[in-house]
N, C-alpha and C. Protein backbone atom coordinates (compact mmCIF):
# COMPACT_ATOMS: atom_id res chain seq x y z
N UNK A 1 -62.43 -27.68 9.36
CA UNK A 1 -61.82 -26.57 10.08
C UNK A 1 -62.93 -25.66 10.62
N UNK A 2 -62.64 -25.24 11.84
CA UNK A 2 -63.59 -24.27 12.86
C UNK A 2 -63.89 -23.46 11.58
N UNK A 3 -65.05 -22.63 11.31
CA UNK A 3 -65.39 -21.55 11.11
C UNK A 3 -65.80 -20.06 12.08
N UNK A 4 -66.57 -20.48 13.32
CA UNK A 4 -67.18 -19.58 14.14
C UNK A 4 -68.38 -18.79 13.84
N UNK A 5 -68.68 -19.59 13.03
CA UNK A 5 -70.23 -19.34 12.77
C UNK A 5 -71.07 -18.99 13.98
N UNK A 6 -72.05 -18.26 13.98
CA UNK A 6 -72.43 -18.04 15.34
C UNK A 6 -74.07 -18.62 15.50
N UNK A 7 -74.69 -18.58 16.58
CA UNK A 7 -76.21 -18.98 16.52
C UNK A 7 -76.59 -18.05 16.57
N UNK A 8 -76.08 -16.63 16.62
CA UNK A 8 -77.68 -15.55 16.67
C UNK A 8 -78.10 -16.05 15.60
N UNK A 9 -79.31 -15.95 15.28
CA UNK A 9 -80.49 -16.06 14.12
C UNK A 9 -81.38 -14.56 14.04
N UNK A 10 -81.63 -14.10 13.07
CA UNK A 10 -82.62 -13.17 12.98
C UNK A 10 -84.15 -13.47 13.69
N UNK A 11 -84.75 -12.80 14.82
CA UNK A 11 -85.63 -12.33 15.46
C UNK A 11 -85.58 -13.25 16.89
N UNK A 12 -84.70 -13.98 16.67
CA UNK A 12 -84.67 -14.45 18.04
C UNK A 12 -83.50 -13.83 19.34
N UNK A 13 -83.44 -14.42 20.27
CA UNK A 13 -82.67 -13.38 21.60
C UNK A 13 -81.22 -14.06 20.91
N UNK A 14 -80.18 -12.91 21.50
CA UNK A 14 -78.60 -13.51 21.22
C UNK A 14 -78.11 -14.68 22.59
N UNK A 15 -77.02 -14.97 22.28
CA UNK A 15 -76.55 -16.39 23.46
C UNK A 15 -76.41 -15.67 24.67
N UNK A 16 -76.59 -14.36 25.26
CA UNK A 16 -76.06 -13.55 26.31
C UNK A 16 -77.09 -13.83 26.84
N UNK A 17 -78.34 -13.00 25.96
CA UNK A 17 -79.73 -12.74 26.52
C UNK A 17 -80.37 -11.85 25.97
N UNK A 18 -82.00 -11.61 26.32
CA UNK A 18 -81.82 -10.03 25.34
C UNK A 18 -82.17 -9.92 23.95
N UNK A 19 -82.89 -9.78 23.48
CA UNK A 19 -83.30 -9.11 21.92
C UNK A 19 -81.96 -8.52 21.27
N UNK A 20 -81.20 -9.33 20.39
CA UNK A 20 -80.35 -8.63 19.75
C UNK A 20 -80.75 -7.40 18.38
N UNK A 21 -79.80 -6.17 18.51
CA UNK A 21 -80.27 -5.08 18.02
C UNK A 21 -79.66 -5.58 16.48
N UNK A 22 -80.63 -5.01 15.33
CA UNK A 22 -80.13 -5.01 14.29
C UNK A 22 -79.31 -5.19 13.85
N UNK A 23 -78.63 -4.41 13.95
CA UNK A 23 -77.23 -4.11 13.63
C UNK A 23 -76.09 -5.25 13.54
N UNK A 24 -76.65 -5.87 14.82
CA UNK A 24 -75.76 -6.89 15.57
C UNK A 24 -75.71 -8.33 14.79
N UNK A 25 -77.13 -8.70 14.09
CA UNK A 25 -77.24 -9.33 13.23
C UNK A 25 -77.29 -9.18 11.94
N UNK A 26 -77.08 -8.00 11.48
CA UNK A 26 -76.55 -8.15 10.51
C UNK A 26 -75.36 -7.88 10.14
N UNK A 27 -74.45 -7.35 10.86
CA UNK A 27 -72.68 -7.69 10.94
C UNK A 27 -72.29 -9.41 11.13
N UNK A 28 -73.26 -9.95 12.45
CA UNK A 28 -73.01 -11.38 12.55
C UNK A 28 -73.20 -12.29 11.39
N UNK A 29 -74.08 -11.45 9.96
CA UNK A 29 -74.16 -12.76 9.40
C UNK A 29 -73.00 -11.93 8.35
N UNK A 30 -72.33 -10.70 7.81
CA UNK A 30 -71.63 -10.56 7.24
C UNK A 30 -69.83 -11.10 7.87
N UNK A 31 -70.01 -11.48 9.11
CA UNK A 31 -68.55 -12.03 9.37
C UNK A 31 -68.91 -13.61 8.88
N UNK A 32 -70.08 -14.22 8.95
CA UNK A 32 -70.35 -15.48 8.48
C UNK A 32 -69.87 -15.73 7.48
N UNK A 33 -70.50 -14.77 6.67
CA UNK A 33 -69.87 -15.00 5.16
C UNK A 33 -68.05 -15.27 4.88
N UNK A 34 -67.86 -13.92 5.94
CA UNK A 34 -66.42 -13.40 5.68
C UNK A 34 -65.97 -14.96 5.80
N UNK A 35 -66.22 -15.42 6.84
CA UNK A 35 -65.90 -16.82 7.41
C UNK A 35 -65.68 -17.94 5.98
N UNK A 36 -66.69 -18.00 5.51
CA UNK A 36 -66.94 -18.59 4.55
C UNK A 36 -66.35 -18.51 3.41
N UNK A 37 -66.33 -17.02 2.62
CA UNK A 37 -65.32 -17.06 1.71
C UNK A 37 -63.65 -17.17 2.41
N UNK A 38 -63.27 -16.55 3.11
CA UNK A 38 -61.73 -17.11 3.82
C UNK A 38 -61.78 -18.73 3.62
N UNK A 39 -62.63 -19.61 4.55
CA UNK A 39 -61.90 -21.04 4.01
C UNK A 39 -62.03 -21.85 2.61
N UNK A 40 -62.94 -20.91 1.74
CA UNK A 40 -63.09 -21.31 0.32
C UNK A 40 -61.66 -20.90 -0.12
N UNK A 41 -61.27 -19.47 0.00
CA UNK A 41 -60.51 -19.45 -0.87
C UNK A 41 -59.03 -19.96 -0.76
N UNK A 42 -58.67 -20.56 0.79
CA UNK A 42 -57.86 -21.14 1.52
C UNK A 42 -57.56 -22.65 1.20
N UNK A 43 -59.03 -23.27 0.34
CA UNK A 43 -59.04 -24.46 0.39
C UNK A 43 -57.90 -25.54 -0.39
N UNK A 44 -57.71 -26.42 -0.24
CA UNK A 44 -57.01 -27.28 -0.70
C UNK A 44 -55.63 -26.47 -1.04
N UNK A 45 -55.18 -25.63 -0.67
CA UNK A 45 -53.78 -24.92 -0.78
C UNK A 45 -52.13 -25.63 0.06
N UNK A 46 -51.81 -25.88 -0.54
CA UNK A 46 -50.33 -26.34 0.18
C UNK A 46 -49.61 -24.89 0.75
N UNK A 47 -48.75 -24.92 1.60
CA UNK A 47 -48.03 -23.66 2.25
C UNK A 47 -47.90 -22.88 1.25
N UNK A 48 -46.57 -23.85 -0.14
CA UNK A 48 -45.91 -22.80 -0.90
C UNK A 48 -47.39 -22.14 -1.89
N UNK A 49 -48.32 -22.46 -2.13
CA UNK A 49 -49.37 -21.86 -2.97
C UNK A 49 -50.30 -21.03 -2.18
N UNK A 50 -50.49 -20.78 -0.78
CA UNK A 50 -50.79 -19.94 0.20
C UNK A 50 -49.95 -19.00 0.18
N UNK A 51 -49.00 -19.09 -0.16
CA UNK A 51 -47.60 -18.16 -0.17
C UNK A 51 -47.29 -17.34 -1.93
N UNK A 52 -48.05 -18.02 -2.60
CA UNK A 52 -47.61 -17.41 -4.26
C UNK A 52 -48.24 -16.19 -4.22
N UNK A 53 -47.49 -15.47 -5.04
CA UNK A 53 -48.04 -14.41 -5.89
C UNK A 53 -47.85 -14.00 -6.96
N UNK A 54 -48.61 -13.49 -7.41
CA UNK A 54 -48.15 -12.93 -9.46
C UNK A 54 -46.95 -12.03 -9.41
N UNK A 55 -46.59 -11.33 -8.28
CA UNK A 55 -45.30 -10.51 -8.43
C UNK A 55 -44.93 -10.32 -7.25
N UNK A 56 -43.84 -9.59 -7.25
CA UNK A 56 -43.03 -9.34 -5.76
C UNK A 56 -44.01 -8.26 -4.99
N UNK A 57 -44.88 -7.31 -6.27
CA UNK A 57 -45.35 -6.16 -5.36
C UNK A 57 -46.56 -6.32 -5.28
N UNK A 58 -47.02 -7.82 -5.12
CA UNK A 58 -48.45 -8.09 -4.77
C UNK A 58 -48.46 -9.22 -3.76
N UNK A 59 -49.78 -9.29 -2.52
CA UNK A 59 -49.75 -10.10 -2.08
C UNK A 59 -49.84 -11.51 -2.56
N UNK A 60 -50.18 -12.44 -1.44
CA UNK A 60 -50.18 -13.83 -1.92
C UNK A 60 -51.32 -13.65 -1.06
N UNK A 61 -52.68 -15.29 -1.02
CA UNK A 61 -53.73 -15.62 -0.41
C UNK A 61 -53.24 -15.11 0.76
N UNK A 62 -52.42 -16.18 1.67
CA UNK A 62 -52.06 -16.03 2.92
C UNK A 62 -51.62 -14.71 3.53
N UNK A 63 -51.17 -13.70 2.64
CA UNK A 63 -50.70 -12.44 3.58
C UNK A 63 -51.91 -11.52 3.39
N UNK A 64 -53.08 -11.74 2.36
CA UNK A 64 -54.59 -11.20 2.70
C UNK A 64 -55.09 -11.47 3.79
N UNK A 65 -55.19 -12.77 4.27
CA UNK A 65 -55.80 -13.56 4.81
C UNK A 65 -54.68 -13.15 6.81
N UNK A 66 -53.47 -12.74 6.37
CA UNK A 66 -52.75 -12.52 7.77
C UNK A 66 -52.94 -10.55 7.79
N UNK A 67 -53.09 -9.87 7.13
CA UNK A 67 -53.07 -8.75 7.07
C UNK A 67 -54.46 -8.27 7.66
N UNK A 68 -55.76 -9.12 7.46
CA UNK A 68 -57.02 -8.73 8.05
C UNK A 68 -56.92 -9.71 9.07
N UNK A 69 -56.11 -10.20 9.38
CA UNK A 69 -56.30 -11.04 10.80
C UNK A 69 -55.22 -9.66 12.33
N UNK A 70 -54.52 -9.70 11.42
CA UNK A 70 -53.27 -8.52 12.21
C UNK A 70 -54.30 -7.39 12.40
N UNK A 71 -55.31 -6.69 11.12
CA UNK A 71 -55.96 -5.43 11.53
C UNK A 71 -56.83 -5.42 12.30
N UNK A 72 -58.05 -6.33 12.56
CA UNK A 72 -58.60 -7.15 13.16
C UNK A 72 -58.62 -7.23 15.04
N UNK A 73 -57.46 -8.35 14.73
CA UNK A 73 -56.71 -7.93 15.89
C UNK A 73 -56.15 -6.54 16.98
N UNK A 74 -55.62 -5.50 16.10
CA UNK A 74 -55.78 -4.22 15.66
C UNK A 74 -56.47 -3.29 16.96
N UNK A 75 -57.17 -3.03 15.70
CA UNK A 75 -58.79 -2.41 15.94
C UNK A 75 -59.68 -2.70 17.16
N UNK A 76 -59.60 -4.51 17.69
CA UNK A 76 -60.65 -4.91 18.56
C UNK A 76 -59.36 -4.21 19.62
N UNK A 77 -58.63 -4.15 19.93
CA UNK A 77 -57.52 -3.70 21.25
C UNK A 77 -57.93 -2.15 21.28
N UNK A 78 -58.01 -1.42 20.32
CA UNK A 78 -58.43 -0.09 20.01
C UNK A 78 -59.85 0.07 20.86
N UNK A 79 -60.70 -0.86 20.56
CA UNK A 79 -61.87 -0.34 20.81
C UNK A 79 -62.26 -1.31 22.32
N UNK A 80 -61.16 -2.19 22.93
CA UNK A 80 -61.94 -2.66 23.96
C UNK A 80 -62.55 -2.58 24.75
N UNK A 81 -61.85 -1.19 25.37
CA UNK A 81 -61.67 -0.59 26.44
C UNK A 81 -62.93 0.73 26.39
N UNK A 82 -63.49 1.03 25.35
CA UNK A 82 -64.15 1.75 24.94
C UNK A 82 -65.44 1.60 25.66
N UNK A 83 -66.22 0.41 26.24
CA UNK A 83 -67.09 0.26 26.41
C UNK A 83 -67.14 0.48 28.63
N UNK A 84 -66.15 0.78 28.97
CA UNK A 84 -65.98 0.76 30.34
C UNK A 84 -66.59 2.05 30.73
N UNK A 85 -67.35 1.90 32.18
CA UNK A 85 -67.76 2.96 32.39
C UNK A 85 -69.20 3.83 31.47
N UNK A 86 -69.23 2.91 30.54
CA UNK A 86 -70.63 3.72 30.07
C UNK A 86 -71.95 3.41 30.40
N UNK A 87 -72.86 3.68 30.37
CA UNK A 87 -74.26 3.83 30.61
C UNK A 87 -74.64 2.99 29.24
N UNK A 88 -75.73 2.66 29.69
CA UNK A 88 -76.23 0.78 28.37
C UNK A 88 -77.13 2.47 27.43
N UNK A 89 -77.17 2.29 26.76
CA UNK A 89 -78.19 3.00 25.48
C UNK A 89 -78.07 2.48 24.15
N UNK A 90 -78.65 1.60 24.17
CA UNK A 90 -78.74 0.71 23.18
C UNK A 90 -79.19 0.89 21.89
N UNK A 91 -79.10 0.70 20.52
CA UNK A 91 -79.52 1.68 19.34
C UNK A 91 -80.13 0.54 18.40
N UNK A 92 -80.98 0.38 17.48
CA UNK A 92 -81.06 -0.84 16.57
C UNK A 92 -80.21 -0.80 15.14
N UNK A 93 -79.39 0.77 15.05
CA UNK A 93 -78.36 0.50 14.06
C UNK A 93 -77.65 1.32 13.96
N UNK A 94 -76.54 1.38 13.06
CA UNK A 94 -75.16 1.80 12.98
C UNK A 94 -75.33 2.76 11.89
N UNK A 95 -74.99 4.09 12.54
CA UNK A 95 -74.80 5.70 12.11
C UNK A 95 -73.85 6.23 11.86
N UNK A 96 -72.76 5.78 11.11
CA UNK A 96 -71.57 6.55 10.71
C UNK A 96 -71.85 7.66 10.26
N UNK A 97 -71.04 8.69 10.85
CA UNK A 97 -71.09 10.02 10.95
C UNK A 97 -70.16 10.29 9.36
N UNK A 98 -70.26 11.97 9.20
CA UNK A 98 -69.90 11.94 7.49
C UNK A 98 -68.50 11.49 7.43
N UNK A 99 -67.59 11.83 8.43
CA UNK A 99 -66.13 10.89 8.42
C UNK A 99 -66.18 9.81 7.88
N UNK A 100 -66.58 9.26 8.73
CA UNK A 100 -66.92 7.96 9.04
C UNK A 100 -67.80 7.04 7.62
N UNK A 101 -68.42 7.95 7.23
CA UNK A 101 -68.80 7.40 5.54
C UNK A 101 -67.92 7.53 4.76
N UNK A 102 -67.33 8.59 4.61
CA UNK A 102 -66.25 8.86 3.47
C UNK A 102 -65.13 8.11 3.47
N UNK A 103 -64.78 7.94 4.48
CA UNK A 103 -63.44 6.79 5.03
C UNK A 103 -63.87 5.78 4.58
N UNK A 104 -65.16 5.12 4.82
CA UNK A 104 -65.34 3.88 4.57
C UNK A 104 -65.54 3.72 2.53
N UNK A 105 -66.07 4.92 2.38
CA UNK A 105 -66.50 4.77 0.64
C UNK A 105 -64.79 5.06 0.38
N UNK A 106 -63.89 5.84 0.05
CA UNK A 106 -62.91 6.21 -0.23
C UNK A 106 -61.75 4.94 -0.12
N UNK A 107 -61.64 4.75 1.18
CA UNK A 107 -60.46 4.09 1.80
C UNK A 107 -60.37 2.31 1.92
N UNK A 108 -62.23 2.01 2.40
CA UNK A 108 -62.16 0.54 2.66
C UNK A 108 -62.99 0.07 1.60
N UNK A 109 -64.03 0.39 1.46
CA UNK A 109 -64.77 -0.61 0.95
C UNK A 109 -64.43 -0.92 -0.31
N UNK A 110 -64.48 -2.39 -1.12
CA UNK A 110 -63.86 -3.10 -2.17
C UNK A 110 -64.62 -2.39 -4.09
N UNK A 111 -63.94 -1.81 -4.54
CA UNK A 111 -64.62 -1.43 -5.76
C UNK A 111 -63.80 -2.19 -6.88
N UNK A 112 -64.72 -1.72 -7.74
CA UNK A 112 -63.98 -2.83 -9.39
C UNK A 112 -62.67 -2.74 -9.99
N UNK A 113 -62.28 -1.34 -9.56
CA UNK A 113 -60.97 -0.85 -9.60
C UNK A 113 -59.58 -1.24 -8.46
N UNK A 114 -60.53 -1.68 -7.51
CA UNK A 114 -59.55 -1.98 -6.17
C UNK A 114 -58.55 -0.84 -5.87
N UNK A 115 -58.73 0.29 -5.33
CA UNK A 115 -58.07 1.72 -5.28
C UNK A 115 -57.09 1.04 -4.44
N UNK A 116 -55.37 1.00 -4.40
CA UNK A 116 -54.18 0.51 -3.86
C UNK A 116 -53.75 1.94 -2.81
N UNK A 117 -53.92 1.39 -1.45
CA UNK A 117 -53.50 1.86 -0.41
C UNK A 117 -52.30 1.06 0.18
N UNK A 118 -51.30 1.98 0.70
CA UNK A 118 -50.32 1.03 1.07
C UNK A 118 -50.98 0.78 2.56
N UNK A 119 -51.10 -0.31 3.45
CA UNK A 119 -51.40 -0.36 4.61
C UNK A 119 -50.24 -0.41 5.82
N UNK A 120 -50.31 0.24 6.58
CA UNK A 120 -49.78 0.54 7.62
C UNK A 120 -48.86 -0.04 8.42
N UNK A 121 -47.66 0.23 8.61
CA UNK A 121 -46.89 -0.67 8.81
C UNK A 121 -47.10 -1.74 10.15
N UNK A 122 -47.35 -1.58 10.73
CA UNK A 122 -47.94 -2.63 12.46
C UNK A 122 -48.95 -3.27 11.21
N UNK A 123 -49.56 -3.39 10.66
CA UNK A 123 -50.64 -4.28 9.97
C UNK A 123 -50.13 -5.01 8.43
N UNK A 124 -49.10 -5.20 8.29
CA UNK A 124 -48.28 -5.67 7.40
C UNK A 124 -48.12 -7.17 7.24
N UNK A 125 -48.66 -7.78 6.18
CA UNK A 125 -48.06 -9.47 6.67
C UNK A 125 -46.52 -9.52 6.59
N UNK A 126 -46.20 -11.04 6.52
CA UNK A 126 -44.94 -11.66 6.75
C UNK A 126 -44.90 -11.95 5.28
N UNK A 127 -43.06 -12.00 5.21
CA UNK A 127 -43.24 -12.30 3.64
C UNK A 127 -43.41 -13.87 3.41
N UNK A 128 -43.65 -14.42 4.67
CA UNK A 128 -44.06 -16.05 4.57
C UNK A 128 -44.88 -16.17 5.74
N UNK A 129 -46.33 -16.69 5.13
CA UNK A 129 -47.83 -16.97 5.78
C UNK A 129 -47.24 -18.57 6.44
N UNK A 130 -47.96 -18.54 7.54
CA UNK A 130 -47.91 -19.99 8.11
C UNK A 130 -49.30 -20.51 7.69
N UNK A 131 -49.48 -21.98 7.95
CA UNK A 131 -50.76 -22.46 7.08
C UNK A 131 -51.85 -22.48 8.60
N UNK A 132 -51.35 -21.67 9.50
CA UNK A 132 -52.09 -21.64 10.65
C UNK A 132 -53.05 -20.16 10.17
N UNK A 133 -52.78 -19.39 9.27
CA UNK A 133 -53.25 -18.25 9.27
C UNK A 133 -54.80 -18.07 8.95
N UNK A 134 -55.65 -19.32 8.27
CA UNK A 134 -56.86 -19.44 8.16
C UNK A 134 -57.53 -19.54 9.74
N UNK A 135 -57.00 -20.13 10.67
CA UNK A 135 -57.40 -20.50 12.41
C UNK A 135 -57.15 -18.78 12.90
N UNK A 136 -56.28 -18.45 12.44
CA UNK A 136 -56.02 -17.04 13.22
C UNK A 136 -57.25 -16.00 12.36
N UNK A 137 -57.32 -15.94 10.92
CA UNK A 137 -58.41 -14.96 10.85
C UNK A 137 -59.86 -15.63 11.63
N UNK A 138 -60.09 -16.62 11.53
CA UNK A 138 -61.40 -16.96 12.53
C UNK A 138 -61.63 -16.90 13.82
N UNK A 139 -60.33 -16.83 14.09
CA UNK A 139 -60.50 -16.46 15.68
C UNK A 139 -60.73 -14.96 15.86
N UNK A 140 -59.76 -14.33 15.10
CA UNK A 140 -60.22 -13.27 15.29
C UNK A 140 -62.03 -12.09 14.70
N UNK A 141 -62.20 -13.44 14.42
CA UNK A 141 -63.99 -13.10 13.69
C UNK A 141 -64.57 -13.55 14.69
N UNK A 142 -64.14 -14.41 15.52
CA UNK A 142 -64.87 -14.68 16.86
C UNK A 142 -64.86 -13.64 18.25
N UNK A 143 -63.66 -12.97 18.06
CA UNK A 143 -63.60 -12.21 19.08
C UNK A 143 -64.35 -10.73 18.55
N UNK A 144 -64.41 -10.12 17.37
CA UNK A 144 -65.04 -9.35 16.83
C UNK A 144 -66.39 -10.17 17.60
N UNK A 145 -67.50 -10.92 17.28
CA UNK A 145 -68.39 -11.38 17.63
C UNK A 145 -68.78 -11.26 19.23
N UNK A 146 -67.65 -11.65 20.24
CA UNK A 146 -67.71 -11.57 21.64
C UNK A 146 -67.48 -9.95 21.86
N UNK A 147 -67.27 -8.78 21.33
CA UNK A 147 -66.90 -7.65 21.48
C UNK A 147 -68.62 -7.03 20.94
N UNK A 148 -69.33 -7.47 19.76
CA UNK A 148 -70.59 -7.26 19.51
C UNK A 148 -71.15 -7.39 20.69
N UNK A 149 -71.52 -8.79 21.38
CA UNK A 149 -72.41 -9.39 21.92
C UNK A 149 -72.37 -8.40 23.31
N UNK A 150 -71.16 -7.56 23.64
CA UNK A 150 -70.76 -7.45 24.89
C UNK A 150 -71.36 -5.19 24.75
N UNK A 151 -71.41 -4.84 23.29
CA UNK A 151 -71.72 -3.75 22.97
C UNK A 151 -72.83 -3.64 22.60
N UNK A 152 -73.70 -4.52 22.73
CA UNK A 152 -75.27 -4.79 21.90
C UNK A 152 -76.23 -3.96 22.64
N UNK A 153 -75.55 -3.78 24.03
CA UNK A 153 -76.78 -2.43 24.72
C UNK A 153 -76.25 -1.22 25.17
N UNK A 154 -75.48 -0.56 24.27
CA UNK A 154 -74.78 0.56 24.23
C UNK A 154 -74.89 0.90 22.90
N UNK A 155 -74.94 2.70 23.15
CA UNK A 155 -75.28 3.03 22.16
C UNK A 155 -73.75 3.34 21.40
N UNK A 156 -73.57 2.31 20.24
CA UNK A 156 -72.14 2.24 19.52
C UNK A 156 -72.55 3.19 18.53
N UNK A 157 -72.99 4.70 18.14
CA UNK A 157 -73.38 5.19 17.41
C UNK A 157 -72.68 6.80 18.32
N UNK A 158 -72.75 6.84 19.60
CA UNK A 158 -71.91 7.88 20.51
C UNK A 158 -70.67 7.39 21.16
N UNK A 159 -70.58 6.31 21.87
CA UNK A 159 -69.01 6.00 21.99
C UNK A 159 -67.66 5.83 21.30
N UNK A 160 -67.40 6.67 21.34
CA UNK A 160 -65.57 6.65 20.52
C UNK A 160 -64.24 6.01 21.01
N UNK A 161 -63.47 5.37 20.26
CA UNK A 161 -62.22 5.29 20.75
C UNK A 161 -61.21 6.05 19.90
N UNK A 162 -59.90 5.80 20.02
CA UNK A 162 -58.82 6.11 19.29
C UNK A 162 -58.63 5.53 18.05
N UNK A 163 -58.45 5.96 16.99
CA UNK A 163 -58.05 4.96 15.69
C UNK A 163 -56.99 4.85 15.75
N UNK A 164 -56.32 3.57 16.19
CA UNK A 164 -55.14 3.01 16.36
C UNK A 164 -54.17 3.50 15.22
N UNK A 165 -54.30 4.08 14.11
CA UNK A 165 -53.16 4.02 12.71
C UNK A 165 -53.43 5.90 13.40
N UNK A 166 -54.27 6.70 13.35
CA UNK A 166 -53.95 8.06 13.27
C UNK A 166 -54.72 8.93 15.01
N UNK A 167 -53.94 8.78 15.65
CA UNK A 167 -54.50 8.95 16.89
C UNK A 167 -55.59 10.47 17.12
N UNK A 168 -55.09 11.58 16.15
CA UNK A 168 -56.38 12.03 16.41
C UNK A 168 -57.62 12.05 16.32
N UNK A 169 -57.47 11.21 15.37
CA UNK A 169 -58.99 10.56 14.67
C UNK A 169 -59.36 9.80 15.62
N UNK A 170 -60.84 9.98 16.09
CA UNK A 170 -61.69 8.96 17.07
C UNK A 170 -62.97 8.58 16.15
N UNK A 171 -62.91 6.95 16.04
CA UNK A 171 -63.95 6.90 15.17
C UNK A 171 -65.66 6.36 16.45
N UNK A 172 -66.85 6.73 16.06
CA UNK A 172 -67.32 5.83 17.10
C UNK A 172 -67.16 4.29 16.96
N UNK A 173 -67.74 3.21 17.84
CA UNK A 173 -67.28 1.78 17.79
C UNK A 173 -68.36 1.01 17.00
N UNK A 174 -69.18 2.00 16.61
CA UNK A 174 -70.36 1.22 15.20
C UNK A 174 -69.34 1.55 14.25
N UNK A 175 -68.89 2.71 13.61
CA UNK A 175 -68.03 3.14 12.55
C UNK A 175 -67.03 1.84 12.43
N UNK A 176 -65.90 1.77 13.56
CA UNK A 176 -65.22 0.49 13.62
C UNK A 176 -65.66 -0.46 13.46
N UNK A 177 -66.62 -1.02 14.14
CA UNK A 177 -67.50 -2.13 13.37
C UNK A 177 -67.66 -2.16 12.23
N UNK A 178 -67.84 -1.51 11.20
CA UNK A 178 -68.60 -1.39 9.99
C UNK A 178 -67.21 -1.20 9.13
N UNK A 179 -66.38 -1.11 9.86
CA UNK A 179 -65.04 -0.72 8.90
C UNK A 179 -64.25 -2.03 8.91
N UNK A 180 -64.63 -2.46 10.15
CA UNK A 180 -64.22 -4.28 10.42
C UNK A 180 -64.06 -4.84 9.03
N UNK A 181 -65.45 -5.53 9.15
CA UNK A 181 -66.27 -6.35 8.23
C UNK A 181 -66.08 -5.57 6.71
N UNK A 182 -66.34 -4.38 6.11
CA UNK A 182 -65.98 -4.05 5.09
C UNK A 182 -64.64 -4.08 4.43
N UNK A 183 -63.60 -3.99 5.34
CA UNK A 183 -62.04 -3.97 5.56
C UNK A 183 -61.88 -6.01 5.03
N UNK A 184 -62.21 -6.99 5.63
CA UNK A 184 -62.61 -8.16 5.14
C UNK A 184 -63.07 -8.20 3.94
N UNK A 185 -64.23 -7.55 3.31
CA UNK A 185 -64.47 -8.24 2.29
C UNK A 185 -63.94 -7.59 0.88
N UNK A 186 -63.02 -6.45 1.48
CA UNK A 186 -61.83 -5.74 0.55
C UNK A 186 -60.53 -6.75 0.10
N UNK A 187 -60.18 -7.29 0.85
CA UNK A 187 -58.74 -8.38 0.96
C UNK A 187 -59.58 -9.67 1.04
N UNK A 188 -60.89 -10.35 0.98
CA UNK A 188 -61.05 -10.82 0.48
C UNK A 188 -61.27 -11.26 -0.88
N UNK A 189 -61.83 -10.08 -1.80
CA UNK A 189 -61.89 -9.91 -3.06
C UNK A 189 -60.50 -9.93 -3.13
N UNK A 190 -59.51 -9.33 -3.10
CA UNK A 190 -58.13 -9.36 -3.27
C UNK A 190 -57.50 -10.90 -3.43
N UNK A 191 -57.91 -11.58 -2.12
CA UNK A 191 -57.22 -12.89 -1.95
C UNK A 191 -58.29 -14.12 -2.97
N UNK A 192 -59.68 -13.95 -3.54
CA UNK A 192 -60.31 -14.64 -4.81
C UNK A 192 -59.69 -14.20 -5.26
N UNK A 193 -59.06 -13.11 -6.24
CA UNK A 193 -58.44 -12.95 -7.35
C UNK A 193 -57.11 -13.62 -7.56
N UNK A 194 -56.11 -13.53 -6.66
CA UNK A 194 -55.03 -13.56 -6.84
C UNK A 194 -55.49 -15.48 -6.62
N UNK A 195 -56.47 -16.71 -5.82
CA UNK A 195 -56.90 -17.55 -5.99
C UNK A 195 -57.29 -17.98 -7.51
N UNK A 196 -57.87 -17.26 -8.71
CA UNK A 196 -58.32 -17.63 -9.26
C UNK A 196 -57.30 -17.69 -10.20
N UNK A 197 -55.85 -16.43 -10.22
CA UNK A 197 -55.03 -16.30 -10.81
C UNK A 197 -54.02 -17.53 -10.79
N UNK A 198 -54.10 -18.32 -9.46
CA UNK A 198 -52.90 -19.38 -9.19
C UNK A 198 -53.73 -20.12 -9.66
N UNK A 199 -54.59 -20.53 -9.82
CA UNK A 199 -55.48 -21.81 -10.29
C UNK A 199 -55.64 -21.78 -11.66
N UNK A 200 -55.63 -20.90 -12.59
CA UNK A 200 -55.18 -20.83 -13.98
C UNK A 200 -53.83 -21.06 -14.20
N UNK A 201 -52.54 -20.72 -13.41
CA UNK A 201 -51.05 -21.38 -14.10
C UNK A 201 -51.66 -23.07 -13.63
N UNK A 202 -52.38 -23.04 -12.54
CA UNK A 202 -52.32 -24.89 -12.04
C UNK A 202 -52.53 -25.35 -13.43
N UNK A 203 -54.03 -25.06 -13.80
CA UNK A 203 -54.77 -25.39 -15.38
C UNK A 203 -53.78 -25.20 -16.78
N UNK A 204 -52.79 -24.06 -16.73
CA UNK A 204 -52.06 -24.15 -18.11
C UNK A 204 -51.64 -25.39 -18.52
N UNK A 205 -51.40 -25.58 -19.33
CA UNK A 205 -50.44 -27.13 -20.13
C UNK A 205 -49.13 -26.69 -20.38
């Protein structure tokens, strides 16, 4: 199965052209990963075990795995349009402003406790994952990638868009970036666990 692994490489030019900026590679190799743990933890799963969960008020693999594909999705519509009309000022990395940190420490990023946010209703899975939903989060890690490649000489550290869930909030489109990829490896940890949990009833006797 596709992953979308990409060829930037560290110190060499990106597929556009151009010296890619920091930043750019090192988000590209954290969606790699993302890439990577998604079809691990996807692997060898039949529909109905893509679909289990330990309870009614927890997800299953597949609605992790459709919930960061839906936000994803999301977010890149939020910020497309963001880049029109600007002047190239290109930066070698990503400056979240103090919002923009606290949101990400508070709200996204994955801790040992896993702090339970209800997420938003437009970003909600289905209460039944199709087994297409591993192709849909990679695509949408690919288009995150074509949205990098296309912001790599702008300075994503001053351009803002709208945050699609609370419209007065404008985050800049490094912040979104960085909330991307962290937002992934939150519901990824989520979707290993609840993996490691179905694979112990497999193992009971």
């Amino acid at each position: 199965m596709e992953t979308g692994n990409s060829t930037i490489l560290p110190g060499v030019t990106d597929t556009i052209g151009g010296l890619a900026p920091a930043w750019l590679l090192r988000l590209n190799s954290e969606l790699d990963a993302a890439d990577r743990r998604a079809t691990a933890v996807a692997h060898g799963l039949t529909p109905q075990q893509l679909n289990w969960s330990r309870s009614p008020a927890e997800w299953s693999v597949g609605q992790c795995l459709e919930h960061l594909a839906i936000a994803n999705e999301v977010y890149l519509r939020a910020m497309s349009g963001s880049l029109e009309g600007r002047r190239a000022g290109r930066v070698e990395e990503i400056a979240p402003g103090w919002f923009g940190r606290l949101f990400i420490r508070t709200v996204i990023e994955p801790s040992p406790k896993m702090r339970r946010w209800q997420a938003p209703k437009k970003i909600r899975p289905g209460s039944q994952v199709p087994p297409t939903v591993l192709d849909r989060f990679h695509a949408t890690n690919r288009a995150i990638r074509e949205f990098m490649r296309r912001a790599r000489n702008y300075d994503v550290n001053r351009i803002r868009f709208k945050n699609p869930f609370i419209g007065i909030i404008r985050f800049t489109v490094g912040t979104g970036l960085e909330v991307l990829w962290r937002h992934e490896c939150r519901h990824l940890l989520q979707a290993e666990r609840i993996r490691a949990a179905l694979d112990a009833t497999v193992r009971a006797p």
